[in-house]
N, C-alpha and C. Protein backbone atom coordinates (compact mmCIF):
# COMPACT_ATOMS: atom_id res chain seq x y z
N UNK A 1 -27.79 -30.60 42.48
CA UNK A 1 -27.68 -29.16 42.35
C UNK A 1 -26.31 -28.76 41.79
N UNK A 2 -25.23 -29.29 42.17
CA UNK A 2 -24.00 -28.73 41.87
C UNK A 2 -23.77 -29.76 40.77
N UNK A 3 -24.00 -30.74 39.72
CA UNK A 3 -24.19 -30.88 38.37
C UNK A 3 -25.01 -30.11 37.92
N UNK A 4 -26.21 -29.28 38.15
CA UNK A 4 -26.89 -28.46 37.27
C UNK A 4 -25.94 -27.38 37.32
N UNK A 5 -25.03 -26.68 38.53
CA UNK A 5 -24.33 -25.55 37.81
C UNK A 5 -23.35 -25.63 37.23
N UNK A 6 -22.95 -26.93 36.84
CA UNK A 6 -21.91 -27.31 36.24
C UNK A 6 -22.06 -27.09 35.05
N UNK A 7 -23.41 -27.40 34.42
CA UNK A 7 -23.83 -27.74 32.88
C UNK A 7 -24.26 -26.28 32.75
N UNK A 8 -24.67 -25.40 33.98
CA UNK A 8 -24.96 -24.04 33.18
C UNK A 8 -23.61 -23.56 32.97
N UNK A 9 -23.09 -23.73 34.27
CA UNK A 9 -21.63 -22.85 33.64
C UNK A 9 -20.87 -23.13 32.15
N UNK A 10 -20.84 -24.78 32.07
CA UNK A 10 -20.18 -24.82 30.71
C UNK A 10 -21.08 -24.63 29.21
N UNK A 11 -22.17 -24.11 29.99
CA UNK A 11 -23.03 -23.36 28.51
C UNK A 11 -22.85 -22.16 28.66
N UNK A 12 -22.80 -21.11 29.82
CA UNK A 12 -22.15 -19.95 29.46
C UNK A 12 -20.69 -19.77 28.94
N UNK A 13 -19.89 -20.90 29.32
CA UNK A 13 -18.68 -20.81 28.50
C UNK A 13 -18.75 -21.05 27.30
N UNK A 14 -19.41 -21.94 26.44
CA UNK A 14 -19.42 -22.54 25.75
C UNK A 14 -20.18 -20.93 24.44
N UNK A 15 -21.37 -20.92 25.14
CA UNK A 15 -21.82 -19.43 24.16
C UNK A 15 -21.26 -18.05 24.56
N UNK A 16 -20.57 -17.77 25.73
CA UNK A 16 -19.47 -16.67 25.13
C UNK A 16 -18.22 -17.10 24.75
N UNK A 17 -17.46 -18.58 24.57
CA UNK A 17 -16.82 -18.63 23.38
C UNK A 17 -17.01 -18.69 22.12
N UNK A 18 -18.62 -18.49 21.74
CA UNK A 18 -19.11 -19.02 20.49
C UNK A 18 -19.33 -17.40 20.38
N UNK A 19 -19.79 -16.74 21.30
CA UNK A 19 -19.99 -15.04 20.67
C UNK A 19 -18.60 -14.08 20.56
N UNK A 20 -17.25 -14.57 21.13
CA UNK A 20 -16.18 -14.01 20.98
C UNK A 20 -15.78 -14.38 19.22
N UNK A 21 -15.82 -15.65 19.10
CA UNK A 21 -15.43 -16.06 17.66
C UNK A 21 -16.51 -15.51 16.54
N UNK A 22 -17.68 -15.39 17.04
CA UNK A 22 -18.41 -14.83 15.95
C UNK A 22 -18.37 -13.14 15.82
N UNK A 23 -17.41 -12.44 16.84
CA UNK A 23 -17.30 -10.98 17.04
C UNK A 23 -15.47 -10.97 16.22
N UNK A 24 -15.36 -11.91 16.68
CA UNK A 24 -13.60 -12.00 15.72
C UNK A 24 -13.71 -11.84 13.75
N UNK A 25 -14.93 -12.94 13.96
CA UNK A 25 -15.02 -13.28 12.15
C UNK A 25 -15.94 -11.99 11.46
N UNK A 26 -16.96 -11.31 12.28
CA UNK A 26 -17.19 -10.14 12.39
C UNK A 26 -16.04 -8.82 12.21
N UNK A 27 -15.64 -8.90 12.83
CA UNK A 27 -14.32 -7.80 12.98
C UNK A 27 -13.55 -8.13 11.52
N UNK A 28 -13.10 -9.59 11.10
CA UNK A 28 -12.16 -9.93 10.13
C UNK A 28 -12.25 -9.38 8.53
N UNK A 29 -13.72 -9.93 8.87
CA UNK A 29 -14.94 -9.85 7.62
C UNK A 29 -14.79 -8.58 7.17
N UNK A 30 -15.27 -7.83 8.10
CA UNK A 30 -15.93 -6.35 7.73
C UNK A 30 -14.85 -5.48 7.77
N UNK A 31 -13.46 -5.85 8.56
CA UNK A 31 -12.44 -4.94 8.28
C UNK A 31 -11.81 -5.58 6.54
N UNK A 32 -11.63 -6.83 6.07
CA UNK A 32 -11.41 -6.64 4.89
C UNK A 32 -11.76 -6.07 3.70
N UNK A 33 -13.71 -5.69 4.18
CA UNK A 33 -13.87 -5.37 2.97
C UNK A 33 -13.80 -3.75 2.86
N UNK A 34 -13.89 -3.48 4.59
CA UNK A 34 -13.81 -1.84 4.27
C UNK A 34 -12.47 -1.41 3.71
N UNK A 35 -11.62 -2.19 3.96
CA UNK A 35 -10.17 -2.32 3.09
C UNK A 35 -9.86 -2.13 1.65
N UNK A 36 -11.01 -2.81 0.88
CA UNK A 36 -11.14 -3.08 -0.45
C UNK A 36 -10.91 -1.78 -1.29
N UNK A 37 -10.64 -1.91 -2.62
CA UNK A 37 -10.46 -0.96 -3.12
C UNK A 37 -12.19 -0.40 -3.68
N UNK A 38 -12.17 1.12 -3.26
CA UNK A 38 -13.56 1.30 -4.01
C UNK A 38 -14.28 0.94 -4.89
N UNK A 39 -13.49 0.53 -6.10
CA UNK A 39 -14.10 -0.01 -7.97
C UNK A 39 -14.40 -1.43 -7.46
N UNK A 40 -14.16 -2.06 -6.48
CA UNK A 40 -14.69 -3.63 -6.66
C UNK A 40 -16.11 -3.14 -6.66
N UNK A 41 -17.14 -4.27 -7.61
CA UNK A 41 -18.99 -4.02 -7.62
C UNK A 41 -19.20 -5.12 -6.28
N UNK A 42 -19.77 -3.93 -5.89
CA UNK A 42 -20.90 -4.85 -4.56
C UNK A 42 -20.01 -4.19 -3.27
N UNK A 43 -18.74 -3.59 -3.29
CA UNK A 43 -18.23 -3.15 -2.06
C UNK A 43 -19.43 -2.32 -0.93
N UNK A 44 -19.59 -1.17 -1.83
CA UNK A 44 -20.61 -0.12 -1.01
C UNK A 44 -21.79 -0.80 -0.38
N UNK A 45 -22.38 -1.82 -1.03
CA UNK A 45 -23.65 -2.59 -0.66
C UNK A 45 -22.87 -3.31 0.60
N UNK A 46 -22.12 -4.05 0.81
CA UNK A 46 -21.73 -4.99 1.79
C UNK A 46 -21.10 -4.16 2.61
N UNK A 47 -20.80 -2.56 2.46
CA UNK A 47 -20.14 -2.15 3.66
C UNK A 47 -21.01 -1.73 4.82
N UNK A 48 -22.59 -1.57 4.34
CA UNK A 48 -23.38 -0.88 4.50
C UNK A 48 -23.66 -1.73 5.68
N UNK A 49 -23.81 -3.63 5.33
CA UNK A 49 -24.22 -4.40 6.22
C UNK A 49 -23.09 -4.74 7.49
N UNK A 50 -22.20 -4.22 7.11
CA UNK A 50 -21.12 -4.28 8.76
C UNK A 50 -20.77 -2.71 9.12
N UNK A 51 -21.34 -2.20 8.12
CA UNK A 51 -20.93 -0.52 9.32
C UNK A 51 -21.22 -0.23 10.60
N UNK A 52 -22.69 -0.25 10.69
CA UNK A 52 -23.09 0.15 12.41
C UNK A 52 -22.20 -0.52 13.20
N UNK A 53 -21.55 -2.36 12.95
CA UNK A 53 -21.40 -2.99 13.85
C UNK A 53 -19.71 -2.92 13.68
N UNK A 54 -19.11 -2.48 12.76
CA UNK A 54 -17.80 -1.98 12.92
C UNK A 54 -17.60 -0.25 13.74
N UNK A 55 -18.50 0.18 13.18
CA UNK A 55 -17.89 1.81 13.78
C UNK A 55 -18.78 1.30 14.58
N UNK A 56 -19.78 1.28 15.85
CA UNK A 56 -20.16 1.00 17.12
C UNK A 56 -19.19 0.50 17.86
N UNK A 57 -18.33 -0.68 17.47
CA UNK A 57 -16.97 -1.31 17.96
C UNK A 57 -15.92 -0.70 18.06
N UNK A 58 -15.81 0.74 17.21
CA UNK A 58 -14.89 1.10 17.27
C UNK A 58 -13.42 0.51 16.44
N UNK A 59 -14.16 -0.18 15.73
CA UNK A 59 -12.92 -1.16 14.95
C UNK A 59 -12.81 -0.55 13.66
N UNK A 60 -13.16 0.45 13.35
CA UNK A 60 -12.83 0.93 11.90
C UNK A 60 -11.44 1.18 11.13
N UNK A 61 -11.84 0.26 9.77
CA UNK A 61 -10.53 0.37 9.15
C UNK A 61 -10.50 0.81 8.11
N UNK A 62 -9.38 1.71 7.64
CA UNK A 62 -9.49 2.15 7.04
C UNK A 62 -7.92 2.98 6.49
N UNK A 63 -7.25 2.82 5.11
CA UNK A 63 -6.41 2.84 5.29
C UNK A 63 -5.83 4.59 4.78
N UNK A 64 -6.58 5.34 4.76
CA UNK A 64 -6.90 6.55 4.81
C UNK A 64 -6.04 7.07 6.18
N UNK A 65 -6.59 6.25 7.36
CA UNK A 65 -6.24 6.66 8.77
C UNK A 65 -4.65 6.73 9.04
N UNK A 66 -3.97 5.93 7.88
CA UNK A 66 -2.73 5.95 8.47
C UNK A 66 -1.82 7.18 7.02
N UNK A 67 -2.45 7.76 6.60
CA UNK A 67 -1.31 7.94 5.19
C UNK A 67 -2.11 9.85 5.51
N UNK A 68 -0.73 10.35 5.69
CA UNK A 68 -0.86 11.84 5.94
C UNK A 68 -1.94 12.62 5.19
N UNK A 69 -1.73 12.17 3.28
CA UNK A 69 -2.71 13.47 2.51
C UNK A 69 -3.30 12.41 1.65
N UNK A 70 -3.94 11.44 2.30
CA UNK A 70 -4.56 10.05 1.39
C UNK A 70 -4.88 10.33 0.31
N UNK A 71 -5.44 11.58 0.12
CA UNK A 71 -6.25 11.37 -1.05
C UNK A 71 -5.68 13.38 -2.42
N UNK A 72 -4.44 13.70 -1.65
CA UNK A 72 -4.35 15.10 -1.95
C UNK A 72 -3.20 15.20 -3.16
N UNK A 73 -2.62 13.78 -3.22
CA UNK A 73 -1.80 13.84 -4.09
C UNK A 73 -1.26 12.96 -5.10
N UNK A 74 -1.17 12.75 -5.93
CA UNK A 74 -0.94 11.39 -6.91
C UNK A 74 0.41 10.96 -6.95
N UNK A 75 1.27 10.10 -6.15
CA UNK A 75 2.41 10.35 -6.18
C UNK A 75 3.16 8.41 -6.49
N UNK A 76 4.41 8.37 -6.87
CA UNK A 76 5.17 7.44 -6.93
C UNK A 76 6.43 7.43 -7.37
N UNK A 77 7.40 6.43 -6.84
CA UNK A 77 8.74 6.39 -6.94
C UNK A 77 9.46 5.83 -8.26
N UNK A 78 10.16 6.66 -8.37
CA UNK A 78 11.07 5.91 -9.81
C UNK A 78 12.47 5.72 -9.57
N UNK A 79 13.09 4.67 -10.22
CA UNK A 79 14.36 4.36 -10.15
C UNK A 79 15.09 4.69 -11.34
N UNK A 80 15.89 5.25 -12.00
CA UNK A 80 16.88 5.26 -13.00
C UNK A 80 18.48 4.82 -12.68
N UNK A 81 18.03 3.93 -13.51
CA UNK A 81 19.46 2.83 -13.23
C UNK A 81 20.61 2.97 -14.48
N UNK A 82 22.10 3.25 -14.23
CA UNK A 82 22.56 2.66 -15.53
C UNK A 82 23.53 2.21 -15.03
N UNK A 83 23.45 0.88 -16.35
CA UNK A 83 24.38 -0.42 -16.50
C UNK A 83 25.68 -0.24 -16.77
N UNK A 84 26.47 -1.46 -16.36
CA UNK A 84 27.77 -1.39 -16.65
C UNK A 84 28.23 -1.04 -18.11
N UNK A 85 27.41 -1.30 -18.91
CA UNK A 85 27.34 -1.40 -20.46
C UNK A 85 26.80 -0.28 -20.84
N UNK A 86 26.61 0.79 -19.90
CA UNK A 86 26.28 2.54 -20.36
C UNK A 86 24.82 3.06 -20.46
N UNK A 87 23.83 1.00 -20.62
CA UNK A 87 22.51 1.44 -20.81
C UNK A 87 21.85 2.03 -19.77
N UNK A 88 21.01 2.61 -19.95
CA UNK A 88 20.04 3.68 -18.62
C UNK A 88 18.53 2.67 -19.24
N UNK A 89 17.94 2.45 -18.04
CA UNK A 89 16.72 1.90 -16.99
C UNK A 89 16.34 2.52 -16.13
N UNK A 90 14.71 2.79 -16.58
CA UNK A 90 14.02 3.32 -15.53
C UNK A 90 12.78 2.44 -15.13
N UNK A 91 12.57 2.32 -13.86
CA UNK A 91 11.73 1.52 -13.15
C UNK A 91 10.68 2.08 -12.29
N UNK A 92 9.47 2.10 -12.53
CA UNK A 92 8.21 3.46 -11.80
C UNK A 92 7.60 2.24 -10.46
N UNK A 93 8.24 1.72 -9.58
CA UNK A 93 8.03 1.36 -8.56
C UNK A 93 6.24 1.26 -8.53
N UNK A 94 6.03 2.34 -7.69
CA UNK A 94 5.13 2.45 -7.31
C UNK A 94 4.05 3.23 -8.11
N UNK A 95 3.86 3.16 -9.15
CA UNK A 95 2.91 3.61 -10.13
C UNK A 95 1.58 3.09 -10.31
N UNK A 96 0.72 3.38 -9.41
CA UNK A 96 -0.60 2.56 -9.34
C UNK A 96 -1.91 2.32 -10.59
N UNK A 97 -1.45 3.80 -11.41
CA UNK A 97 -2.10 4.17 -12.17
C UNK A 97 -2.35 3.32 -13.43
N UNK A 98 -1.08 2.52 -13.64
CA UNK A 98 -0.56 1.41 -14.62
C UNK A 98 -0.55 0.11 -14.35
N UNK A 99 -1.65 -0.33 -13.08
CA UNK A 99 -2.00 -1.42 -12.24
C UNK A 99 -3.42 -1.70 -12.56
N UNK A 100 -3.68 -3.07 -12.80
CA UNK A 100 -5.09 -3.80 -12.97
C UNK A 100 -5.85 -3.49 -11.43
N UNK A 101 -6.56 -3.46 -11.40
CA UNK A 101 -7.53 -3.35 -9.70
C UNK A 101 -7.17 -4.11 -9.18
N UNK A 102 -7.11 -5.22 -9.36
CA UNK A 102 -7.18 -6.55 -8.38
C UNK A 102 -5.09 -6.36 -8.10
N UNK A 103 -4.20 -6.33 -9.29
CA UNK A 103 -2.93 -6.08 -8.64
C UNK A 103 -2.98 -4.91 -7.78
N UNK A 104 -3.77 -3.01 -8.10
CA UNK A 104 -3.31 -2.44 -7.09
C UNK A 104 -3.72 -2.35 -6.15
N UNK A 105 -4.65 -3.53 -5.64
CA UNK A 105 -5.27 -3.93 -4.14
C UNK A 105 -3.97 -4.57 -3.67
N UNK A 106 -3.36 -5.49 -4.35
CA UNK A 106 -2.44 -6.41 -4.10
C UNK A 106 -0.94 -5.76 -3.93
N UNK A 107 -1.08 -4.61 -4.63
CA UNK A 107 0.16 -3.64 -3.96
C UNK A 107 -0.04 -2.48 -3.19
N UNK A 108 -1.14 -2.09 -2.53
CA UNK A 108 -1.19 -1.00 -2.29
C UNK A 108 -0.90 -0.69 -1.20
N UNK A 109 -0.79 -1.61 0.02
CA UNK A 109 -0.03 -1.83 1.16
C UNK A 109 1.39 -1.71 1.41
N UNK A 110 1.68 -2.26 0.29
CA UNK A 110 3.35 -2.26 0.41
C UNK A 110 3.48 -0.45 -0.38
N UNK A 111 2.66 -0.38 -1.59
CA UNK A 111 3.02 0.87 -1.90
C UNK A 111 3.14 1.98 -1.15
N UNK A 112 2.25 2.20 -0.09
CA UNK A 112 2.01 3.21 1.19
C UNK A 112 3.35 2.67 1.61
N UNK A 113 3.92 1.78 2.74
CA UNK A 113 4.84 1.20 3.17
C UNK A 113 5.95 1.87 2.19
N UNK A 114 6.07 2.08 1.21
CA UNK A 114 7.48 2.21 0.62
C UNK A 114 7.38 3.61 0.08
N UNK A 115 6.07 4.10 0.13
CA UNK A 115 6.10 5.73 -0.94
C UNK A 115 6.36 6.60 0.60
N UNK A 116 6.20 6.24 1.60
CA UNK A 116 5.88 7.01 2.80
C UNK A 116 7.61 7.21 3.17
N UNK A 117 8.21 6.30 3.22
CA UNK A 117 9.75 7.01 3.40
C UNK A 117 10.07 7.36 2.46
N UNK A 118 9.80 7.28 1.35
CA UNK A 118 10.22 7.52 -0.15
C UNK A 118 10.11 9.20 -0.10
N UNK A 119 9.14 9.70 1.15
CA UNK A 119 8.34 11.09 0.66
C UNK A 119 8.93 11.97 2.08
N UNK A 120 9.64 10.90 3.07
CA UNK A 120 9.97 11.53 3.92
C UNK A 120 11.26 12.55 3.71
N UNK A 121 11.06 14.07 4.71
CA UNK A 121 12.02 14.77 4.46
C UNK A 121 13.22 14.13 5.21
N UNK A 122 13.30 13.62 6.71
CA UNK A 122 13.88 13.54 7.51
C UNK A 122 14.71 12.07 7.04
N UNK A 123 14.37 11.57 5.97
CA UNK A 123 15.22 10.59 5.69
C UNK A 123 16.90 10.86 5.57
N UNK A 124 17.90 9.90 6.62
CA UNK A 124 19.28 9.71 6.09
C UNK A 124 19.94 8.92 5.03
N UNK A 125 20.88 8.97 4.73
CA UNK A 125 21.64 8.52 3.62
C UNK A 125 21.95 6.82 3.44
N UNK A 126 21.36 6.42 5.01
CA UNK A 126 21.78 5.06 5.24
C UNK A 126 20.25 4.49 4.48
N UNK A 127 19.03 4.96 4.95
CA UNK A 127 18.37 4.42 4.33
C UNK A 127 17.81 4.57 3.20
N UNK A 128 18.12 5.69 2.43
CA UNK A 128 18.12 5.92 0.61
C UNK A 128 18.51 5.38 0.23
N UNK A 129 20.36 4.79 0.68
CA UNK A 129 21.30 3.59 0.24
C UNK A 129 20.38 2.56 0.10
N UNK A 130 19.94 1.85 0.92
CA UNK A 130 19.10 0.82 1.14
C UNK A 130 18.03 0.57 0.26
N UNK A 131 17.56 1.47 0.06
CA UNK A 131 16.43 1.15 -1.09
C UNK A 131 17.05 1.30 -2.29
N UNK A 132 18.11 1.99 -2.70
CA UNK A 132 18.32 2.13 -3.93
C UNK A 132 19.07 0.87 -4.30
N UNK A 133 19.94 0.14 -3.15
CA UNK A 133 20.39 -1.11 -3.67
C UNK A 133 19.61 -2.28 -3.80
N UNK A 134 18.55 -1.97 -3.06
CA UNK A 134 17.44 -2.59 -3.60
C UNK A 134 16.90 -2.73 -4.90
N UNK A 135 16.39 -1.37 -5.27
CA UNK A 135 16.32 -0.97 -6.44
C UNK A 135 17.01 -2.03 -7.25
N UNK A 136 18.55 -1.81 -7.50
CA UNK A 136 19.39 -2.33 -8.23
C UNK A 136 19.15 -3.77 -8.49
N UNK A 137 19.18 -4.35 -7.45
CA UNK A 137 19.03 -6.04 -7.20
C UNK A 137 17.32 -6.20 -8.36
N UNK A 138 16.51 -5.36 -8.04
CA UNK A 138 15.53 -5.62 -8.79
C UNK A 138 15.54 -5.61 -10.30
N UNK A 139 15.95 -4.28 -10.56
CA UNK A 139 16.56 -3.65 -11.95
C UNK A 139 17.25 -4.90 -12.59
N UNK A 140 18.58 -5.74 -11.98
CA UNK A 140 18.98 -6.84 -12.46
C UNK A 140 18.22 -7.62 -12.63
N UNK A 141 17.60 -8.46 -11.83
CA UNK A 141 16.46 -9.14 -11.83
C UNK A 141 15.73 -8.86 -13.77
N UNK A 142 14.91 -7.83 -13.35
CA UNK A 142 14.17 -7.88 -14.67
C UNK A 142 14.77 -7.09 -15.72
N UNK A 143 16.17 -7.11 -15.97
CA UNK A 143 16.73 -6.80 -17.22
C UNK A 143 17.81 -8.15 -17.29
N UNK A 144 17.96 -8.67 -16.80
CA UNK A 144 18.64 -10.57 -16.91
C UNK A 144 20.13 -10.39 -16.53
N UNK A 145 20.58 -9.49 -16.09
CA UNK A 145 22.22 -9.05 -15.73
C UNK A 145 22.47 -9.11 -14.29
N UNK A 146 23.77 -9.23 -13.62
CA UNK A 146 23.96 -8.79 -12.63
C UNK A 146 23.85 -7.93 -11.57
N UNK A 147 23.48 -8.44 -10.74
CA UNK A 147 23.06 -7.21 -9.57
C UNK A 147 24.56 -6.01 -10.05
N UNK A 148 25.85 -6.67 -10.01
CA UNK A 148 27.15 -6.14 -9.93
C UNK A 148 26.97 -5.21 -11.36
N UNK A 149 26.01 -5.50 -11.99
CA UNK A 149 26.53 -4.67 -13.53
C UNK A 149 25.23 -3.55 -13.21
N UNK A 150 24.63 -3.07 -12.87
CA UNK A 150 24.08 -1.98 -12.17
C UNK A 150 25.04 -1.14 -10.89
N UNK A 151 25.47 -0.38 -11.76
CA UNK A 151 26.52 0.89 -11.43
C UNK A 151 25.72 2.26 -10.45
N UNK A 152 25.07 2.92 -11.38
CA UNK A 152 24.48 4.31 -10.69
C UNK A 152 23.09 3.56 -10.69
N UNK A 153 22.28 4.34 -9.43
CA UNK A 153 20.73 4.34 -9.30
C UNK A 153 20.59 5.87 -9.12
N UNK A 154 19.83 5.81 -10.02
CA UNK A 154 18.95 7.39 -8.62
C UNK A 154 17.92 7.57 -8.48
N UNK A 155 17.23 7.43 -7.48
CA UNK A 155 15.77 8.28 -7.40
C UNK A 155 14.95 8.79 -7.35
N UNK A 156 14.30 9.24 -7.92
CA UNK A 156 13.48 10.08 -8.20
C UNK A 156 12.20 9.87 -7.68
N UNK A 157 11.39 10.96 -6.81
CA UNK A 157 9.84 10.84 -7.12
C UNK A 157 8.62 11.71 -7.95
N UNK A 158 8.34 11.59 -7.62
CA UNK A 158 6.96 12.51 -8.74
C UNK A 158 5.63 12.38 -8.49
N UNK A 159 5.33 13.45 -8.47
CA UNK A 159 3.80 13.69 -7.79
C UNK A 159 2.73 15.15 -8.22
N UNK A 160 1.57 14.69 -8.28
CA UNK A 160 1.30 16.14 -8.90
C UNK A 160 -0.52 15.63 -7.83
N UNK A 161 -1.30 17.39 -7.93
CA UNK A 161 -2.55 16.99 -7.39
C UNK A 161 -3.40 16.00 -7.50
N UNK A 162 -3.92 15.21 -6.37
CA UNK A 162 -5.20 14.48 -7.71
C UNK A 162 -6.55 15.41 -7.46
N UNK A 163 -7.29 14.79 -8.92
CA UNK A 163 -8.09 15.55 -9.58
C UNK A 163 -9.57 15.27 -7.84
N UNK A 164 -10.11 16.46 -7.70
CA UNK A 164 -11.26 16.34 -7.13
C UNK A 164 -12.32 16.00 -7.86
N UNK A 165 -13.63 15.18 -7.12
CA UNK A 165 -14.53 14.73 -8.16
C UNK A 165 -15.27 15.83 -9.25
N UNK A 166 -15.14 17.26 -8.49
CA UNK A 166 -15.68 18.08 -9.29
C UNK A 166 -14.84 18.82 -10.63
N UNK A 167 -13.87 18.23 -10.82
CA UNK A 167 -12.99 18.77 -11.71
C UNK A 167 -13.42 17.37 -12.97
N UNK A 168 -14.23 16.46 -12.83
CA UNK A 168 -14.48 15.84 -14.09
C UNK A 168 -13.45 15.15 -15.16
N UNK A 169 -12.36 15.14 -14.27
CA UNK A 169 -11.01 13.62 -14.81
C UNK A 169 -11.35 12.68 -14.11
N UNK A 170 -10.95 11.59 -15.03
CA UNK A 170 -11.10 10.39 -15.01
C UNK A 170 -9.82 10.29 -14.33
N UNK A 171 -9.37 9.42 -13.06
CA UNK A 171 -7.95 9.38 -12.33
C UNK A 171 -7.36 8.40 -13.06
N UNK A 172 -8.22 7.29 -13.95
CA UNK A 172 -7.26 6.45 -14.48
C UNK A 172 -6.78 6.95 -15.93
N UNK A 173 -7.44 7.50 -16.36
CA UNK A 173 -7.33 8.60 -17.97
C UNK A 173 -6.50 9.55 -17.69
N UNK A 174 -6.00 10.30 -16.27
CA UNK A 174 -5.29 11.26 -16.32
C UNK A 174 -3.85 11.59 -16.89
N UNK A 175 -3.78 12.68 -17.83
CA UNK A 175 -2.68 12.87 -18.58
C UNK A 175 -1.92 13.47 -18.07
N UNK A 176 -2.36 14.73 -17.14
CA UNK A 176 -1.46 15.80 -16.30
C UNK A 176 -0.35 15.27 -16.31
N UNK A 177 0.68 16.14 -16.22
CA UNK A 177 2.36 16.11 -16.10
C UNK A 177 2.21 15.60 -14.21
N UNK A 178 3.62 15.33 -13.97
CA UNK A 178 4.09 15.09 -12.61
C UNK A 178 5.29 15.77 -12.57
N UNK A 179 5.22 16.43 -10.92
CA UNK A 179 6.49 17.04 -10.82
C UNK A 179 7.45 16.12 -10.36
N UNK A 180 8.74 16.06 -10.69
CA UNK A 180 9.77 15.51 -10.25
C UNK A 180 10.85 16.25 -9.59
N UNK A 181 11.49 15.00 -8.63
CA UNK A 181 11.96 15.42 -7.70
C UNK A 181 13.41 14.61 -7.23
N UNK A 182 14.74 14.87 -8.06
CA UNK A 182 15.73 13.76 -7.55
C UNK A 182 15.74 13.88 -6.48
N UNK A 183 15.68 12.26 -5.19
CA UNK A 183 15.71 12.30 -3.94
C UNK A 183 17.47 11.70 -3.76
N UNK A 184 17.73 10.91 -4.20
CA UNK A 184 19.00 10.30 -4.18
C UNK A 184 19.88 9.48 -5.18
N UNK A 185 21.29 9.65 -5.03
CA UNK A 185 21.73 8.77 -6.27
C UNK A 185 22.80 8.02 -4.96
N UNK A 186 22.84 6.96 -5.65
CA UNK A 186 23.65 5.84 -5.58
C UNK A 186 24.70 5.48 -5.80
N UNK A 187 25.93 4.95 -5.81
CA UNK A 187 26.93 4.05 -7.12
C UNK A 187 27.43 3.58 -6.49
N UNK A 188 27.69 2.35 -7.54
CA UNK A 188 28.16 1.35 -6.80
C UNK A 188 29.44 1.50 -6.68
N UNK A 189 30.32 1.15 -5.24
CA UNK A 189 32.00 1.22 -5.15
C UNK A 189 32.63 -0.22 -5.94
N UNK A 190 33.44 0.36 -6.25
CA UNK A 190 33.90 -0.72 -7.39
C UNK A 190 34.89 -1.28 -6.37
């Protein structure tokens, strides 16, 4: 008797460790793809088959949930840099619009992550510094010079409405102007 409850017990362990891992790869699955960017083909079809069992769980993801006006404004950061040598560089950070699908899946995490203080009012001077010397280090990087020969940064953002579906623009065709907005300048102490 007490070997038979032995072997049941380690089959109830055994299949609710096998239904926790199959509720994990469940959860993994279906939160990546609700993740996905809309234009991938076949997203809508495959979201369809983990919805009930994501929103029933309560596990819905979605990255809408974390970004104030997800969908109210077209916005991204620019850097204007000039060199020790007088030249001016500008760098559009976060410009999604000028991104292949598959890269602005691949940036669009970090882009939220970096446009979101970028957009904050309550930002101080310590951390504008911070990104803009960032900035700089990058700016060197892909113009082949010294971090040290990048003098002034400043930043700028820019943002204008995006188009609702009933207004009939194309968001990747869109020409509309952007308003700009200097947030901070930089220079380097010599």
């Amino acid at each position: 008797m007490g070997a038979m409850i032995r072997q049941v017990s380690r089959a109830v362990r055994r299949t609710r460790r096998h239904l926790l891992s199959a509720a994990a790869i469940l959860y993994m699955v279906g939160s990546t793809i609700w993740s996905l960017p809309a234009e991938i083909p076949g997203r809508a079809w495959v979201n369809t088959l983990f919805r009930s069992a994501i929103v029933r769980g309560g596990m819905m993801q979605g990255w809408n949930l974390f970004s104030p006006n997800p969908r109210a404004e077209d916005r991204y950061v620019e850097f204007a840099a000039v060199l020790r040598n007088g030249r001016r560089v500008a760098w559009a950070v976060s410009r999604m619009s000028d991104l292949s699908v598959a890269e602005r899946y691949r940036r669009d995490r970090w882009r939220k992550f970096f446009n979101d203080p970028a957009y904050s009012s309550s930002l101080d001077a310590t951390i504008l510094d911070a990104m803009c010397r960032w900035a700089a280090r990058e700016i060197a990087a892909r113009e082949g010079v010294l971090p040290e020969d990048v003098v002034v940064v400043v930043m700028f953002r820019y943002f204008r409405a995006c188009p609702k579906p009933s207004d009939g623009i194309d968001p990747f065709a869109d020409h509309r102007p952007y308003r700009p907005r200097r947030v901070h300048v930089w220079r380097r102490n010599r």
